[in-house]
PDB file of N, CA and C in Angstrom:
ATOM      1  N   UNK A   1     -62.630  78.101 115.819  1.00  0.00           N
ATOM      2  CA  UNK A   1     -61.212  78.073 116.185  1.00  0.00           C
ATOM      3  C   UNK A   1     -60.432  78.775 115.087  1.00  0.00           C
ATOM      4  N   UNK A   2     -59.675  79.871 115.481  1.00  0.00           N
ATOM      5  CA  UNK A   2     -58.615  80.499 114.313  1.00  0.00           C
ATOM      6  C   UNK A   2     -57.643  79.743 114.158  1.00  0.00           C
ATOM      7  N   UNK A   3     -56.596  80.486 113.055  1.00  0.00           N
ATOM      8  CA  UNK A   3     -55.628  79.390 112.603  1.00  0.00           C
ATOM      9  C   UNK A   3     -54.295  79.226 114.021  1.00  0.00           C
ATOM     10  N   UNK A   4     -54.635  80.258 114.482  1.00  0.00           N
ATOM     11  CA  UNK A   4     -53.451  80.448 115.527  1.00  0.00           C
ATOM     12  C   UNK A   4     -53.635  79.626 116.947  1.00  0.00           C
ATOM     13  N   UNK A   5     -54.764  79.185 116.758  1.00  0.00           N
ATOM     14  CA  UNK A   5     -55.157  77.733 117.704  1.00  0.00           C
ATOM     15  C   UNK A   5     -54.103  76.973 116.887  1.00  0.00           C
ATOM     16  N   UNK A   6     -54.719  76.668 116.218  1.00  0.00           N
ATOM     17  CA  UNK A   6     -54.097  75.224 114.815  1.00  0.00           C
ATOM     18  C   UNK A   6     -52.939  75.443 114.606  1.00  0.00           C
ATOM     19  N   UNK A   7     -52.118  76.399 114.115  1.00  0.00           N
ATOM     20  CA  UNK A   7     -50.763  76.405 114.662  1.00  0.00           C
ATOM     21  C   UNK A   7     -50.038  76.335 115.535  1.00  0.00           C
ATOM     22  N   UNK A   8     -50.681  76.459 116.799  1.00  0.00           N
ATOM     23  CA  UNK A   8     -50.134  76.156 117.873  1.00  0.00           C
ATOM     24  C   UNK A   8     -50.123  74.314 118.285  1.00  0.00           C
ATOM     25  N   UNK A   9     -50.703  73.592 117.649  1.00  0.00           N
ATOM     26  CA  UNK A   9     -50.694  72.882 117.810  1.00  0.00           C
ATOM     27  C   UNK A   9     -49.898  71.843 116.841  1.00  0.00           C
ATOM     28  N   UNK A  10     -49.236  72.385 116.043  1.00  0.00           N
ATOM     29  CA  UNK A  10     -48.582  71.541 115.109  1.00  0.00           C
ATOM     30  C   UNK A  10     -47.085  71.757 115.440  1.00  0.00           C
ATOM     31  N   UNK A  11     -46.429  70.813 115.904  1.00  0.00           N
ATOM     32  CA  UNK A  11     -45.553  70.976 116.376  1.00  0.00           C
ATOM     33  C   UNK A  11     -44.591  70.048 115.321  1.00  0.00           C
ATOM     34  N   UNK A  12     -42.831  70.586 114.848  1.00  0.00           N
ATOM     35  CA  UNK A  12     -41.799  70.125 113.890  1.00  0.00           C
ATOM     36  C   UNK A  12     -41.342  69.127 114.347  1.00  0.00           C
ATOM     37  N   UNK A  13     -41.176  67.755 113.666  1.00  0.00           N
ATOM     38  CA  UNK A  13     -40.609  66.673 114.468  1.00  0.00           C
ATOM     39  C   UNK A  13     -39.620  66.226 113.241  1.00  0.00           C
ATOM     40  N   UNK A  14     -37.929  66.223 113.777  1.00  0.00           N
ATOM     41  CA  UNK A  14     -36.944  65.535 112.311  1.00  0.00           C
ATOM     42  C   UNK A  14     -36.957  64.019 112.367  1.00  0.00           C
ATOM     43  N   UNK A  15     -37.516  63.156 112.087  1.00  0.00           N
ATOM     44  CA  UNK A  15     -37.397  61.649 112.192  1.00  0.00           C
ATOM     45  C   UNK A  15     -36.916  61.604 110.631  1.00  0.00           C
ATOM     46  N   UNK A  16     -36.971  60.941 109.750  1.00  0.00           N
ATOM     47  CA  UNK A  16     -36.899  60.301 108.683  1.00  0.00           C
ATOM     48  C   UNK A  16     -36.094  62.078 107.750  1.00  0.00           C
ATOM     49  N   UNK A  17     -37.058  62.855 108.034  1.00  0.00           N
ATOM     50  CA  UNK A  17     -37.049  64.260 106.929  1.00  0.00           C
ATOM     51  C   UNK A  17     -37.989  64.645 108.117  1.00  0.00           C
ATOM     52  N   UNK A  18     -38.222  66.472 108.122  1.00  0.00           N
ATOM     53  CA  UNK A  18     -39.121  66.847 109.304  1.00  0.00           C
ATOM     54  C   UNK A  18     -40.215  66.970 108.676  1.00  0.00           C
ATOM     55  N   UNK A  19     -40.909  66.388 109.991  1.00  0.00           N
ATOM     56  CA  UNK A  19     -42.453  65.726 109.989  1.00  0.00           C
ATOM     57  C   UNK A  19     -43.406  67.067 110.903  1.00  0.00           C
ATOM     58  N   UNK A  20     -44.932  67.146 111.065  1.00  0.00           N
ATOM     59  CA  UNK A  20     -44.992  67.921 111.570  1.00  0.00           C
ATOM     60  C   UNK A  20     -46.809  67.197 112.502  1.00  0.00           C
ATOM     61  N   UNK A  21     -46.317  67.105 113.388  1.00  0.00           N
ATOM     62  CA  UNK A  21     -47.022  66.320 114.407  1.00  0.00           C
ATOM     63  C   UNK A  21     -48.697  67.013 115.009  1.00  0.00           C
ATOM     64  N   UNK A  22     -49.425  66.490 114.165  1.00  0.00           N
ATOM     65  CA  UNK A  22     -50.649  67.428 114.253  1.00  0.00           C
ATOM     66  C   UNK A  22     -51.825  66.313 114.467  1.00  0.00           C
ATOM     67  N   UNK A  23     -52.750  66.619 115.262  1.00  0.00           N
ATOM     68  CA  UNK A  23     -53.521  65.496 115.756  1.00  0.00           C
ATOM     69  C   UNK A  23     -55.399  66.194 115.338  1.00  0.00           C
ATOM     70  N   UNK A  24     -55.464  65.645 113.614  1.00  0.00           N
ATOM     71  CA  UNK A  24     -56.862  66.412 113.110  1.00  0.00           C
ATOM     72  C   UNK A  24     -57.598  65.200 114.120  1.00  0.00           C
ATOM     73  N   UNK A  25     -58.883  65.558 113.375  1.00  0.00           N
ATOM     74  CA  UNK A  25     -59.958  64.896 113.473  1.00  0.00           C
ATOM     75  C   UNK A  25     -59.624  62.933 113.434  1.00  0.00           C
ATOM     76  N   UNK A  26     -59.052  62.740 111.831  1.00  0.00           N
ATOM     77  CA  UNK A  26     -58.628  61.433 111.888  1.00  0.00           C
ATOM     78  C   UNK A  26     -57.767  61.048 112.741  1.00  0.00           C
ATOM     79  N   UNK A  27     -56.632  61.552 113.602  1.00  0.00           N
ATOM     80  CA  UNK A  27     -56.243  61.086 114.372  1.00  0.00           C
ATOM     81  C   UNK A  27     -56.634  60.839 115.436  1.00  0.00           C
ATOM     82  N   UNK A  28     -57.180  61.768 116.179  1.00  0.00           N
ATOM     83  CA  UNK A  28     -58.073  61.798 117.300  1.00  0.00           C
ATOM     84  C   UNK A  28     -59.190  60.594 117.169  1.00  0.00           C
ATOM     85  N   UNK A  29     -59.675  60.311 115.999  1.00  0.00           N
ATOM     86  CA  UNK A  29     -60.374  59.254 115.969  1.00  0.00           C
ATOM     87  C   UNK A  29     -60.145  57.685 115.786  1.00  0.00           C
ATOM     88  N   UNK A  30     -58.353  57.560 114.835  1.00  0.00           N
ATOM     89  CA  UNK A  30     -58.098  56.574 115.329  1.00  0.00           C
ATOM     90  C   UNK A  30     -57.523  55.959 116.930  1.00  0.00           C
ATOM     91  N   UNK A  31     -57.058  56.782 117.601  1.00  0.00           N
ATOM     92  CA  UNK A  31     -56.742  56.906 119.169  1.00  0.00           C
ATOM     93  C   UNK A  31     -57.502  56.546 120.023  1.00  0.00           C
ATOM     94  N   UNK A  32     -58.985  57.076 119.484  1.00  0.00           N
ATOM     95  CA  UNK A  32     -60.317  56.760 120.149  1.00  0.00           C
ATOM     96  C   UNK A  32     -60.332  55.292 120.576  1.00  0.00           C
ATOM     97  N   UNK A  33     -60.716  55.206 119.312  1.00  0.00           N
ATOM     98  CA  UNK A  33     -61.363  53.925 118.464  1.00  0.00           C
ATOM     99  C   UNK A  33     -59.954  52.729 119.310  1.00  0.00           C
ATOM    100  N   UNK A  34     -58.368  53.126 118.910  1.00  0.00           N
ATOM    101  CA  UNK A  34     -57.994  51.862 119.772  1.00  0.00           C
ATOM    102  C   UNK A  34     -57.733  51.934 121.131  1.00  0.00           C
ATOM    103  N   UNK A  35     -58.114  52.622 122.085  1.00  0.00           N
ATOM    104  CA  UNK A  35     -57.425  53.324 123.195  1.00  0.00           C
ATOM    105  C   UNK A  35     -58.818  53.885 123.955  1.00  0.00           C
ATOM    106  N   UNK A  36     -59.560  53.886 123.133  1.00  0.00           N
ATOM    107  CA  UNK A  36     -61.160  53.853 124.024  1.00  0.00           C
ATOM    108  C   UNK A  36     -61.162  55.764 124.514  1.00  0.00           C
ATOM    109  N   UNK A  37     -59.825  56.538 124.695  1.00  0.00           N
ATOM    110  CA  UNK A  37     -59.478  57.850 124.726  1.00  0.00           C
ATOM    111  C   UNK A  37     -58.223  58.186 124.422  1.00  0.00           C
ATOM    112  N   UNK A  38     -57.705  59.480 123.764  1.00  0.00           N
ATOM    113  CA  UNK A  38     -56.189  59.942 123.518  1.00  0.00           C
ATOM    114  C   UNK A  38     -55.423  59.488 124.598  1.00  0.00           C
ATOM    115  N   UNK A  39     -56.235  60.310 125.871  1.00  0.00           N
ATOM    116  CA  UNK A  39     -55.591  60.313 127.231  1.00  0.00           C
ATOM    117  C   UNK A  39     -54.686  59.116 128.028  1.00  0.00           C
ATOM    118  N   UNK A  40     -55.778  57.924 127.249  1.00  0.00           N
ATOM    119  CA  UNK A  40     -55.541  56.272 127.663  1.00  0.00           C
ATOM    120  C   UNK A  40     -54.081  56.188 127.025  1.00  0.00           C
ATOM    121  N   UNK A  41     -54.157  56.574 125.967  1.00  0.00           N
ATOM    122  CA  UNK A  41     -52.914  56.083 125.328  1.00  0.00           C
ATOM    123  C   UNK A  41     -51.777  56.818 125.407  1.00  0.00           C
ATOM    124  N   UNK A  42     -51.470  57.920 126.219  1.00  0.00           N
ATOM    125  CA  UNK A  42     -50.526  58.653 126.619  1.00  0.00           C
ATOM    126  C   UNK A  42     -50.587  57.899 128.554  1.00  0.00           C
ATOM    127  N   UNK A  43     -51.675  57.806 128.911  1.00  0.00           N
ATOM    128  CA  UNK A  43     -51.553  56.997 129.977  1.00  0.00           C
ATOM    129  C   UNK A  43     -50.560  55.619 130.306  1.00  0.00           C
ATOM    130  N   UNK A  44     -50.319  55.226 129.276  1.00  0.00           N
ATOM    131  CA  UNK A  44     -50.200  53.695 128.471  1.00  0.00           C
ATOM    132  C   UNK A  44     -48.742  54.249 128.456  1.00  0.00           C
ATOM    133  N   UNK A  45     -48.846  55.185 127.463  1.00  0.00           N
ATOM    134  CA  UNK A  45     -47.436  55.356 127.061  1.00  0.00           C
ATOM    135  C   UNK A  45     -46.294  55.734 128.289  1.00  0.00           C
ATOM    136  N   UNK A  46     -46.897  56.111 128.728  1.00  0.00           N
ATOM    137  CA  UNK A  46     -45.874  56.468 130.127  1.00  0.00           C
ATOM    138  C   UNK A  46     -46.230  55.251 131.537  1.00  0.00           C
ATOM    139  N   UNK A  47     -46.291  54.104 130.868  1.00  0.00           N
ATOM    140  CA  UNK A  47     -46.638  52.932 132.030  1.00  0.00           C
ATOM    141  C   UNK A  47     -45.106  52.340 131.478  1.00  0.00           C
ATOM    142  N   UNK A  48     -44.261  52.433 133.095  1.00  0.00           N
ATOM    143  CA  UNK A  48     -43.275  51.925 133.167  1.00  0.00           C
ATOM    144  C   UNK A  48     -42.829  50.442 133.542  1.00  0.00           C
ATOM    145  N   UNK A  49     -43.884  49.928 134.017  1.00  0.00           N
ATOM    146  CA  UNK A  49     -43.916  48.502 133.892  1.00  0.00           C
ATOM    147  C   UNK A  49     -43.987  47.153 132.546  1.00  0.00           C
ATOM    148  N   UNK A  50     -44.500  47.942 131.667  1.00  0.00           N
ATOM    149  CA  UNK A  50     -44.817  47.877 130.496  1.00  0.00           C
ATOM    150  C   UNK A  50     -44.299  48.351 129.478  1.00  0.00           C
ATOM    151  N   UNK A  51     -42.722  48.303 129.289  1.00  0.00           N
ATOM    152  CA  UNK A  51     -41.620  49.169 128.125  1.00  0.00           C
ATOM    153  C   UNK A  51     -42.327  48.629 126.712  1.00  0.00           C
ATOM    154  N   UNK A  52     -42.459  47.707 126.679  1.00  0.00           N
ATOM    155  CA  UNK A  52     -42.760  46.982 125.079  1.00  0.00           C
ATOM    156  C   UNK A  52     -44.059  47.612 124.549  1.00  0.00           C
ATOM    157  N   UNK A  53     -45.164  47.206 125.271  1.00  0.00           N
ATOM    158  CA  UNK A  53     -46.655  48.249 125.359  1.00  0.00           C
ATOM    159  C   UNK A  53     -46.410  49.552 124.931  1.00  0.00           C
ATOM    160  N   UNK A  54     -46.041  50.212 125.991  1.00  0.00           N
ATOM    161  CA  UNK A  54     -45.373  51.665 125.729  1.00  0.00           C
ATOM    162  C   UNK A  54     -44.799  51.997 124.274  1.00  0.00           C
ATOM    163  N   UNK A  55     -43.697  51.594 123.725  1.00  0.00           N
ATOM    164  CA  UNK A  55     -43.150  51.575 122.598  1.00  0.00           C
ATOM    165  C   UNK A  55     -44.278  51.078 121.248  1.00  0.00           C
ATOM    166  N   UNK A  56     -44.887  50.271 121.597  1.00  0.00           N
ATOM    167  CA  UNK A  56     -46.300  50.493 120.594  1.00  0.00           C
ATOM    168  C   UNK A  56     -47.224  51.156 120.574  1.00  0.00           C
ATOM    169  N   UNK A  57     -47.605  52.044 121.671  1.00  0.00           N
ATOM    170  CA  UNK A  57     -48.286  52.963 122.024  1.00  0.00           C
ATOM    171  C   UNK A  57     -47.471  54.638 121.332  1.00  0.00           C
ATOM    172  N   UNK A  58     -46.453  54.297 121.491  1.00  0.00           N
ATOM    173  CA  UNK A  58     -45.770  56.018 121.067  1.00  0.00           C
ATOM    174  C   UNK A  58     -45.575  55.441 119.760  1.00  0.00           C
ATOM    175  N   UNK A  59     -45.458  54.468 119.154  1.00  0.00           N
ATOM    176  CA  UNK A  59     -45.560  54.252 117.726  1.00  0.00           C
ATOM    177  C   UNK A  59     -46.885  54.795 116.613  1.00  0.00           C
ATOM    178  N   UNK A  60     -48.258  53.810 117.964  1.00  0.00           N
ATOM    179  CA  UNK A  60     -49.647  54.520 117.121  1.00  0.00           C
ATOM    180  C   UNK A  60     -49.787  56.227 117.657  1.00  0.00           C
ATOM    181  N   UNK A  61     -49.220  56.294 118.351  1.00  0.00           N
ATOM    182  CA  UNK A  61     -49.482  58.181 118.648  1.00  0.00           C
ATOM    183  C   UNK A  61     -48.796  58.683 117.910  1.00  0.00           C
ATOM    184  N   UNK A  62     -47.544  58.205 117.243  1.00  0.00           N
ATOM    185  CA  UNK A  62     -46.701  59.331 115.661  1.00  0.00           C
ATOM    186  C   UNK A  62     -47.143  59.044 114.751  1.00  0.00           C
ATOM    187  N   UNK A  63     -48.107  57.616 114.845  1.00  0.00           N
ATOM    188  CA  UNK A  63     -48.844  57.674 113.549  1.00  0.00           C
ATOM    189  C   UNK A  63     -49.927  58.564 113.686  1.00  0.00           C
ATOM    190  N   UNK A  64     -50.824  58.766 114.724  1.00  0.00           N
ATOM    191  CA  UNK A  64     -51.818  59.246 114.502  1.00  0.00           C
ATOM    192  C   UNK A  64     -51.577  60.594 114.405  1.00  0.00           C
ATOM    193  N   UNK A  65     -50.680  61.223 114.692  1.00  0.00           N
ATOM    194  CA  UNK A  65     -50.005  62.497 114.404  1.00  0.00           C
ATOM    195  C   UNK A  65     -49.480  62.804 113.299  1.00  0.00           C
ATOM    196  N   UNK A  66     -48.927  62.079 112.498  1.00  0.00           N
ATOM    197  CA  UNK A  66     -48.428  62.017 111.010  1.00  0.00           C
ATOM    198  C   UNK A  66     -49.523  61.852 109.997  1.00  0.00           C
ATOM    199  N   UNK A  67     -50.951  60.956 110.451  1.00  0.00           N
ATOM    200  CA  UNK A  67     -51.210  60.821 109.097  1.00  0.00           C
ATOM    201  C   UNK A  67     -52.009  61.829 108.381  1.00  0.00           C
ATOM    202  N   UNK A  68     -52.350  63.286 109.180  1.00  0.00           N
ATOM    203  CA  UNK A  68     -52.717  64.107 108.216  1.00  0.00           C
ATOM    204  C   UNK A  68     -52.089  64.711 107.055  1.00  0.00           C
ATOM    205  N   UNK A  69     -50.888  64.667 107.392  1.00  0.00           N
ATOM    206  CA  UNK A  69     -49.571  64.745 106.180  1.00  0.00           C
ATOM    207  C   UNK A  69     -49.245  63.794 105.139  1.00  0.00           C
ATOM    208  N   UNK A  70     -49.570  61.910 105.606  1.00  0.00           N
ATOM    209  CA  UNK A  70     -48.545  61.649 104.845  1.00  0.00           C
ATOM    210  C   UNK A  70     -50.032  59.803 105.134  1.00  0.00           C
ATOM    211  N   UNK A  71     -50.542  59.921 103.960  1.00  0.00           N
ATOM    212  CA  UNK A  71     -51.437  59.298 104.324  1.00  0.00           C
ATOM    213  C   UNK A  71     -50.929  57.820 103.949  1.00  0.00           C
ATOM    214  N   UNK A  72     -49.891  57.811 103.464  1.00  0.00           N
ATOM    215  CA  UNK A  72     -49.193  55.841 103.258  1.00  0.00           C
ATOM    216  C   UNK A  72     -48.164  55.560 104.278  1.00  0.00           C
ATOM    217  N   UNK A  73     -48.129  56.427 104.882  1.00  0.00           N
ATOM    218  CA  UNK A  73     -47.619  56.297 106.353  1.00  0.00           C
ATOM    219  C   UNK A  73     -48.004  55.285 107.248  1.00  0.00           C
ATOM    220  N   UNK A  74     -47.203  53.899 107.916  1.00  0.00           N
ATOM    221  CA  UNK A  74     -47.139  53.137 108.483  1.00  0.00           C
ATOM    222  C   UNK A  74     -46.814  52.920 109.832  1.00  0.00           C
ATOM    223  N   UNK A  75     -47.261  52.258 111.048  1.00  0.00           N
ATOM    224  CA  UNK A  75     -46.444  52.306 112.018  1.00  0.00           C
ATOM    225  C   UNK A  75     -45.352  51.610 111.725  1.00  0.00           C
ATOM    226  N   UNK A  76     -45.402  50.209 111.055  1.00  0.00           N
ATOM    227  CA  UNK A  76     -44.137  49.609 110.350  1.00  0.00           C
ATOM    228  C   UNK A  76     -42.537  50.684 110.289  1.00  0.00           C
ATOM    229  N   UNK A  77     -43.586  51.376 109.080  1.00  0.00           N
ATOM    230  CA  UNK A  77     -42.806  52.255 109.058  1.00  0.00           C
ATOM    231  C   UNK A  77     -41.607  53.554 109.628  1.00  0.00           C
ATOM    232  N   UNK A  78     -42.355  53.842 110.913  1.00  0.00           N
ATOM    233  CA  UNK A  78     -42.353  54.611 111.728  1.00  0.00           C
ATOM    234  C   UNK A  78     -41.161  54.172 112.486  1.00  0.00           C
ATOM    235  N   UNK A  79     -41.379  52.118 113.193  1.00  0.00           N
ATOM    236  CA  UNK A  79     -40.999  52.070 113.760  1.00  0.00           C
ATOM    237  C   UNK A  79     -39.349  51.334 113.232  1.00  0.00           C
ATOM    238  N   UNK A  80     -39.015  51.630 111.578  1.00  0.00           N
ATOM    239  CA  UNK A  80     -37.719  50.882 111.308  1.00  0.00           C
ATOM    240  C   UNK A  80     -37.087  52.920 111.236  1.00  0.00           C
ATOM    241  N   UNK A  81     -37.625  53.594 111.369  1.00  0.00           N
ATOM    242  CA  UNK A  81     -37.382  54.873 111.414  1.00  0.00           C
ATOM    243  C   UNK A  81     -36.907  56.135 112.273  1.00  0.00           C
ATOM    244  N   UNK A  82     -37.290  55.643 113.112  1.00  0.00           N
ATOM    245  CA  UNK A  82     -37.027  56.504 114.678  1.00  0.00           C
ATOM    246  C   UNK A  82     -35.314  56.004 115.399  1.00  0.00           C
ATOM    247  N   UNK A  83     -34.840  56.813 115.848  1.00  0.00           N
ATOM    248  CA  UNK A  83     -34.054  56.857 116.329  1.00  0.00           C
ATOM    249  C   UNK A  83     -34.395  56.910 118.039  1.00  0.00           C
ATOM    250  N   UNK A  84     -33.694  55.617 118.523  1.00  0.00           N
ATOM    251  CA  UNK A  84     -33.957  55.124 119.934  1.00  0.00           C
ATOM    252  C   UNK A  84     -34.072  56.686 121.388  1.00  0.00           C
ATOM    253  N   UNK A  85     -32.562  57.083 120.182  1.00  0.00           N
ATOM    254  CA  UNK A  85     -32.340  58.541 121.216  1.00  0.00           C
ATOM    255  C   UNK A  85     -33.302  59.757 121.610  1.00  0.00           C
ATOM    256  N   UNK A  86     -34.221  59.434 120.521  1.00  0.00           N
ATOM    257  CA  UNK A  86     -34.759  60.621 120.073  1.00  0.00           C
ATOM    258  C   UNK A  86     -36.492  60.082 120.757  1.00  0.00           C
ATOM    259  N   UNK A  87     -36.520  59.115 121.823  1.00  0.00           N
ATOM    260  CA  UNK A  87     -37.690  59.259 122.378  1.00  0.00           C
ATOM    261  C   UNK A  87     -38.509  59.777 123.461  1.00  0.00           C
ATOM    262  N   UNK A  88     -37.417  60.447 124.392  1.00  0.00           N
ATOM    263  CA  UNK A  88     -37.603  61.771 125.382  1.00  0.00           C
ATOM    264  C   UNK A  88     -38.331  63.105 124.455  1.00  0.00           C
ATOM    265  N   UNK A  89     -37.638  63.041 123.300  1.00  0.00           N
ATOM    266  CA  UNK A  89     -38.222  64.101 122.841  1.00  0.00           C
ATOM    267  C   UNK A  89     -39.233  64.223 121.836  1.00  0.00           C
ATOM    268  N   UNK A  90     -39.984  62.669 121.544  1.00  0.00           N
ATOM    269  CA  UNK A  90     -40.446  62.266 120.783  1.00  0.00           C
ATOM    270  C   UNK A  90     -41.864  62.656 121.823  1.00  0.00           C
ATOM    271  N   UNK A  91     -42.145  61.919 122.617  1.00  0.00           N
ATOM    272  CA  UNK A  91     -43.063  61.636 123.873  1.00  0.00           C
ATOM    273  C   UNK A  91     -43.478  63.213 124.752  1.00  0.00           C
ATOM    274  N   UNK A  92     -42.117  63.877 124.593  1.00  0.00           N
ATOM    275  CA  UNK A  92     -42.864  65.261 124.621  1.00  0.00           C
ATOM    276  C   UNK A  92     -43.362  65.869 124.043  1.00  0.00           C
ATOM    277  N   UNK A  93     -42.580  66.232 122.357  1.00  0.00           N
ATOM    278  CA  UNK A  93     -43.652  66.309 121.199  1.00  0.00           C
ATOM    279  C   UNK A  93     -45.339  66.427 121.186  1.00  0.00           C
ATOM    280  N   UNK A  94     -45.117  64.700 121.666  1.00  0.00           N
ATOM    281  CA  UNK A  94     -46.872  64.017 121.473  1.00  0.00           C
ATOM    282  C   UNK A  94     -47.325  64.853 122.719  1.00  0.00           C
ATOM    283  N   UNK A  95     -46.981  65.151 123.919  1.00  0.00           N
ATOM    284  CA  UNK A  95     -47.841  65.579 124.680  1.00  0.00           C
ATOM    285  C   UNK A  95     -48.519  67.013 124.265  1.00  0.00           C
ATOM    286  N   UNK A  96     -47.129  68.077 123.959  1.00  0.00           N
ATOM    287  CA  UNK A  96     -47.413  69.071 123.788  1.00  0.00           C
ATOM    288  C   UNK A  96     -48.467  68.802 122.609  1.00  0.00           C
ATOM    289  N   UNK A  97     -48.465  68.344 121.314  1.00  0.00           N
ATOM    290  CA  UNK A  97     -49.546  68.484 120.274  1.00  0.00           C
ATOM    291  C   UNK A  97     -50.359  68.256 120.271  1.00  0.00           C
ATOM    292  N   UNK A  98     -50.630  67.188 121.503  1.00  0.00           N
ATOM    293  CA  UNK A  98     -52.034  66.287 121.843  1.00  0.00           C
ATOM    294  C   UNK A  98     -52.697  67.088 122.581  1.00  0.00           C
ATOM    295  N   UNK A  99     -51.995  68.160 123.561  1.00  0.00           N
ATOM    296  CA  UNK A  99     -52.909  68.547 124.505  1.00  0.00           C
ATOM    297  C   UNK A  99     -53.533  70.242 123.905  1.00  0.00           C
ATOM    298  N   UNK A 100     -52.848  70.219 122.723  1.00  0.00           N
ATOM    299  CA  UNK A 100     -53.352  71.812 122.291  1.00  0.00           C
ATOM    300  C   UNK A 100     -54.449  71.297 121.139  1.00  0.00           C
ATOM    301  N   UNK A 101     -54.702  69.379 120.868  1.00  0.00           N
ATOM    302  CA  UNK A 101     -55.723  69.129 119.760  1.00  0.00           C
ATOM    303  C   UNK A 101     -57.050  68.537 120.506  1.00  0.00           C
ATOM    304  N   UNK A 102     -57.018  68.454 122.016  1.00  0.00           N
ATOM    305  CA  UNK A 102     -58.108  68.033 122.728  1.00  0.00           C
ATOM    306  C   UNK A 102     -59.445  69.275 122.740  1.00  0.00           C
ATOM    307  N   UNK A 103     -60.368  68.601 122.818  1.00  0.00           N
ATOM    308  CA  UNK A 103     -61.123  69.819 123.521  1.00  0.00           C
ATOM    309  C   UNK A 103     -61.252  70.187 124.450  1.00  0.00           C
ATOM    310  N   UNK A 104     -61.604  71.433 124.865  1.00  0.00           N
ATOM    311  CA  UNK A 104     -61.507  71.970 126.291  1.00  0.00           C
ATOM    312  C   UNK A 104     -62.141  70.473 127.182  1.00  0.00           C
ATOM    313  N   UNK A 105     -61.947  70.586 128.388  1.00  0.00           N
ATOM    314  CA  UNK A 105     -62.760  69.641 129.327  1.00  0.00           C
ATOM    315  C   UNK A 105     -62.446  68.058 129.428  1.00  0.00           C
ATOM    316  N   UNK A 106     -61.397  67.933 128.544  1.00  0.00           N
ATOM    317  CA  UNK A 106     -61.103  66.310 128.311  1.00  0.00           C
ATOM    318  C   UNK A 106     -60.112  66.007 128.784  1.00  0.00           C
ATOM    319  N   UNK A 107     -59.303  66.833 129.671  1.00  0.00           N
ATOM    320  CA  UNK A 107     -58.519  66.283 130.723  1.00  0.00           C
ATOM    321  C   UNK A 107     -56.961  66.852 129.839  1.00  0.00           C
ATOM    322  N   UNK A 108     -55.620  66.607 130.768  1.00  0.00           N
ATOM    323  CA  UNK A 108     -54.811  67.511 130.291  1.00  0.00           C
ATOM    324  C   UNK A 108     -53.652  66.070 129.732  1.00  0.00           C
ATOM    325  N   UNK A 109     -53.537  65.820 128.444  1.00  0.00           N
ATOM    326  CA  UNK A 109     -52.428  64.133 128.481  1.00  0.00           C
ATOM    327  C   UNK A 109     -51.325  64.375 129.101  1.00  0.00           C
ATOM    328  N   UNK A 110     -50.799  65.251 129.445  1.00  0.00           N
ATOM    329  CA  UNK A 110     -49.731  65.012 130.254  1.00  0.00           C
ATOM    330  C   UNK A 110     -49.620  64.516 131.523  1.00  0.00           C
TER     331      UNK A 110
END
């Protein structure tokens, strides 16, 4: 993979100071590991029956997107941090970065 894959996939996010939403290896693997797949948890995240779920779900997906940058990075954290307004565009963010860090064949998170 060239870098121009990998840049395409890191997408600028301003929460706190701008952040830059990139989903390596460790993220992809903590996602796994709680969510059994990425996909599940963008599945999750967009379950409208379930607002509270959801909102912990887009919490561990900016973490798992943040922590190649910023490795004392918390969902705690994350979540006294975010601005309520800013989760339409938060949730698109995650799709777009998630779906350019999958591998081919693993389905599209959006």
């Amino acid at each position: 993979m060239g870098t121009d894959n990998i840049s395409k996939r890191k997408i600028p996010v301003m929460l706190d100071k701008e952040r830059t939403l990139f989903y390596s290896m460790g993220g992809i693997i903590f996602l796994t590991e709680k969510y059994g797949d990425p996909n599940e948890a963008i599945k999750r995240l967009r379950d409208k029956k379930h607002p509270a779920e959801a909102l912990r779900v887009l919490l561990d997906l900016l973490y798992a997107g943040f922590i190649h940058e910023d490795k004392s990075i918390t969902v705690e954290y994350l979540a006294d941090n975010i601005d309520s307004t800013a989760l339409d565009m938060l949730v698109r963010s995650i799709s777009q970065a998630l779906a350019g860090s999958m591998p081919e064949g693993s389905g599209d998170p959006q």
